[in-house]
Protein backbone atom coordinates (compact mmCIF):
# COMPACT_ATOMS: atom_id res chain seq x y z
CA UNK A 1 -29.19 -4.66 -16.70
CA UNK A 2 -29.94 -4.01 -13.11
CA UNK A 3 -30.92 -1.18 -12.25
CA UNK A 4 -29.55 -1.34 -8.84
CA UNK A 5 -26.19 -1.35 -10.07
CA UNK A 6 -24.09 1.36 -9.65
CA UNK A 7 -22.77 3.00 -13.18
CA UNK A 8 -18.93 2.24 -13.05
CA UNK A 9 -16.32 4.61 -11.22
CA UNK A 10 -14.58 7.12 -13.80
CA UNK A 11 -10.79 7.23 -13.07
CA UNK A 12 -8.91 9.10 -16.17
CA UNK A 13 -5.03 8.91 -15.41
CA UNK A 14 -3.73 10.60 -18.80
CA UNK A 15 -3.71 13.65 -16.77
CA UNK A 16 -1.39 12.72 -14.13
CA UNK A 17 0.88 10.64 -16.44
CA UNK A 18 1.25 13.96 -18.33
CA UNK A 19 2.53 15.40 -15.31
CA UNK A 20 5.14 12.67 -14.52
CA UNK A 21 2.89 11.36 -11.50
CA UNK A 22 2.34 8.36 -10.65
CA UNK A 23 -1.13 6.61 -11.60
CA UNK A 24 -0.58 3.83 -8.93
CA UNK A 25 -1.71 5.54 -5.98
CA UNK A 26 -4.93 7.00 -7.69
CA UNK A 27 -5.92 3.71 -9.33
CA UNK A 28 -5.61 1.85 -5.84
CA UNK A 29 -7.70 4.95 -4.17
CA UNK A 30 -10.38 4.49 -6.80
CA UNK A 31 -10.25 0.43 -6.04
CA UNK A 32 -10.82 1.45 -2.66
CA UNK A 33 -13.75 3.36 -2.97
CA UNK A 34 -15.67 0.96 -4.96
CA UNK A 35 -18.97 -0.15 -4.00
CA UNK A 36 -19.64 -3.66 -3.65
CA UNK A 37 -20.06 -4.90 -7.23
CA UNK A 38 -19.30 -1.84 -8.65
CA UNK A 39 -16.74 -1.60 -11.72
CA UNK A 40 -13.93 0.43 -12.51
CA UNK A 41 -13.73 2.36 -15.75
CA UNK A 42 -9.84 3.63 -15.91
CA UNK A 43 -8.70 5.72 -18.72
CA UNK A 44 -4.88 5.95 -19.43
CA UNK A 45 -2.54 6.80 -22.23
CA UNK A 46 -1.19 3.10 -22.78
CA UNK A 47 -2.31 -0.08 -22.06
CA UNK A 48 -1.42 -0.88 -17.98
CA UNK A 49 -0.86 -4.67 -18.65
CA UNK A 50 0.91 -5.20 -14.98
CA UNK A 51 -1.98 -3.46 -13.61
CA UNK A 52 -3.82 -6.63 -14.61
CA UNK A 53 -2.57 -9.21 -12.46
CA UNK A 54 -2.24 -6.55 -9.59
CA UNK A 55 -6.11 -5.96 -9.55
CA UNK A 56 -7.09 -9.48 -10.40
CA UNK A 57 -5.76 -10.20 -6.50
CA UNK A 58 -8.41 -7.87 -5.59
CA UNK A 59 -11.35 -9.57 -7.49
CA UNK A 60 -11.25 -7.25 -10.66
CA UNK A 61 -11.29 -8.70 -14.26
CA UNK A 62 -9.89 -6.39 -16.96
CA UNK A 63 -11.48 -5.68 -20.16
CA UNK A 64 -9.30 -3.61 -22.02
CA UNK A 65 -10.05 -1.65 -25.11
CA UNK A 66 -7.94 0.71 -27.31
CA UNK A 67 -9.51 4.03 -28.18
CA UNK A 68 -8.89 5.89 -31.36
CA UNK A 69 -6.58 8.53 -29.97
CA UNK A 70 -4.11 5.79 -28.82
CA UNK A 71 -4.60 6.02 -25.10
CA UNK A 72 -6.73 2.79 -23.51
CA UNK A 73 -10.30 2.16 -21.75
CA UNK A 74 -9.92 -0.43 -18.99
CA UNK A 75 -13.44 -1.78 -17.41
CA UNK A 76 -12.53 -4.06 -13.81
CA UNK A 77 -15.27 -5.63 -13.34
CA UNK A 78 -15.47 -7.57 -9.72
CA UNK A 79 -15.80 -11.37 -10.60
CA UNK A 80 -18.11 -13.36 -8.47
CA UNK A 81 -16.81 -14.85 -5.74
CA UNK A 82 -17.05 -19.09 -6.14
């Protein structure tokens, strides 16, 4: 690992959703805010499968992984540029 990298930005949603708000404008604040090269760890209580293509635009590959509890772990990770 390098150990210049940056550890991933947090961004857990579940809370909002709970509230009936929307996750959109968080997740794109939290894309903002990235550091070059730095990921994005998103947390949410179902898979966000259009989010995929959205953030793709913006360099970001998704990993997504289900957790136990039913809600989803989503890693972007910024894909080299060719």
């Amino acid at each position: 690992m390098n150990p210049t990298r940056r550890p991933p930005l947090e961004l857990d949603v579940r809370p909002l959703v709970a509230r009936q708000k929307p996750p959109l404008p968080a997740i794109l604040d939290a894309v903002a805010r990235l550091a070059p090269g730095q990921a994005l760890r998103l947390r949410a209580p179902f898979e966000p499968a259009p989010l995929y293509a959205l953030l793709r635009q913006q360099g970001l590959r998704a990993d997504p992984k289900p957790c136990a509890d039913g809600s989803w772990e989503v890693t972007f990770t910024p894909v080299p540029r060719a």
